[in-house]
Protein backbone atom coordinates (compact mmCIF):
# COMPACT_ATOMS: atom_id res chain seq x y z
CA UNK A 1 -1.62 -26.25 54.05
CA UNK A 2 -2.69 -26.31 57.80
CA UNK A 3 -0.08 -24.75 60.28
CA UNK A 4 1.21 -27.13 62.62
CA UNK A 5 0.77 -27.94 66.14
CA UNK A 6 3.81 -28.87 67.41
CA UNK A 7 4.38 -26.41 70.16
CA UNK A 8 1.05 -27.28 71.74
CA UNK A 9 1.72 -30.99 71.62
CA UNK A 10 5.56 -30.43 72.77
CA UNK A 11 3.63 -28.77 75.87
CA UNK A 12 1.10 -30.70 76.15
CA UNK A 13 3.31 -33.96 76.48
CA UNK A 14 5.07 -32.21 79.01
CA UNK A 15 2.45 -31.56 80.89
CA UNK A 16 1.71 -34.80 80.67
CA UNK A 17 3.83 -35.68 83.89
CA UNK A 18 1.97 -33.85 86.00
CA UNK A 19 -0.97 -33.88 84.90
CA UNK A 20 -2.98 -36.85 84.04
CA UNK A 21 -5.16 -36.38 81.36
CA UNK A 22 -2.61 -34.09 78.97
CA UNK A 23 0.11 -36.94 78.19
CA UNK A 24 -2.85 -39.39 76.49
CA UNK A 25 -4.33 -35.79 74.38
CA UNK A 26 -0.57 -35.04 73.57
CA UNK A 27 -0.04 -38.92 72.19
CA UNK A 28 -3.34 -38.48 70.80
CA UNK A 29 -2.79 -35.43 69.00
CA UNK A 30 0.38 -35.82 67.97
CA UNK A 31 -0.25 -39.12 65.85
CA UNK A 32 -3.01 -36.84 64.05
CA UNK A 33 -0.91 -34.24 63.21
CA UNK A 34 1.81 -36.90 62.34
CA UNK A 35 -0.21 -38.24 59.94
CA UNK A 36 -1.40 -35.18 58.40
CA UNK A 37 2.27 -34.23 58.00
CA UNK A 38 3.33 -37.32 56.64
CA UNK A 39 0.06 -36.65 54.31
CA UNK A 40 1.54 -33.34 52.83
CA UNK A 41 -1.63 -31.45 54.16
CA UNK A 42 -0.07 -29.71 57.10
CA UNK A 43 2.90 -27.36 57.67
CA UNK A 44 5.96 -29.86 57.92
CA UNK A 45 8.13 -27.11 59.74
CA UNK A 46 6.69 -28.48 63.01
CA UNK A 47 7.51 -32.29 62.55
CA UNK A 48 10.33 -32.10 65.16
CA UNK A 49 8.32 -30.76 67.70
CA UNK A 50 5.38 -33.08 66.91
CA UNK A 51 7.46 -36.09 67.46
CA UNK A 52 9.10 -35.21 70.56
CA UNK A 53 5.71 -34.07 72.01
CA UNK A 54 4.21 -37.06 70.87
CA UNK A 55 6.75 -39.27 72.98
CA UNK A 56 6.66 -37.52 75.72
CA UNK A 57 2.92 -38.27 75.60
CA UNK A 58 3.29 -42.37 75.57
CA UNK A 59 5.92 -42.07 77.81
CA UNK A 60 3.32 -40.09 80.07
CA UNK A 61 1.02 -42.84 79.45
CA UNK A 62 3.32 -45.88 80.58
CA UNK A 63 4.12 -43.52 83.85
CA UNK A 64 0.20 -43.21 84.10
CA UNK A 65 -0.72 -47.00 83.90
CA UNK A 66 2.38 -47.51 85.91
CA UNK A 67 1.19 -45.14 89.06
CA UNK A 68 -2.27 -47.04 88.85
CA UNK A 69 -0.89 -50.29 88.52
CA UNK A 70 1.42 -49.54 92.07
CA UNK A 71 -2.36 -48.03 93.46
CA UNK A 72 -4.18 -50.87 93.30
CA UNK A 73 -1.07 -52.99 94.11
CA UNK A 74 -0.72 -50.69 97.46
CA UNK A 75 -4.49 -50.94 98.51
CA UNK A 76 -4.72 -54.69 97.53
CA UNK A 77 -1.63 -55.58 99.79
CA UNK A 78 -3.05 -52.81 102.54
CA UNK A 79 -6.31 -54.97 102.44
CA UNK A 80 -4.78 -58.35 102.75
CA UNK A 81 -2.73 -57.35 105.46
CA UNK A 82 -5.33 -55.91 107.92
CA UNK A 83 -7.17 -59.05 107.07
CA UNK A 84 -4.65 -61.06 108.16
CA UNK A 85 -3.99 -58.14 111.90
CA UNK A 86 -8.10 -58.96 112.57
């Protein structure tokens, strides 16, 4: 049986909130080992830690395509308004 991940996820998907690219590798990562677990072929002792990691991650990954969402939304409107000055 393979020993489980879950710490590194758990971090990982905290990470996630500060840094960019960790929360999609925690979701990522997570529904691996999730499925391994479910699988019998890895250490279920880490299950807990897996899942929570593995939320934080998505959750991470809404924020994410949230912030760049409100980006483009701020340049777009930035744009249209020193249009509309000239």
């Amino acid at each position: 049986m393979k020993p489980h991940r879950g710490v590194l996820i758990l971090v990982l998907g905290i990470l996630g909130f500060f840094c960019c690219i960790c929360a999609p590798l925690a979701w990522w990562m997570g529904s691996q080992d999730m499925a391994e677990i479910e699988a019998g072929r890895m250490d279920p002792e880490g299950k807990q830690l897996t899942q929570v990691g593995m939320i934080l991650g998505i959750v991470g990954c809404v924020l994410l395509i949230l912030g760049i969402i409100i980006q483009v939304a701020m340049v777009a409107l930035a744009g249209g308004v020193a249009a509309v000055g000239n």
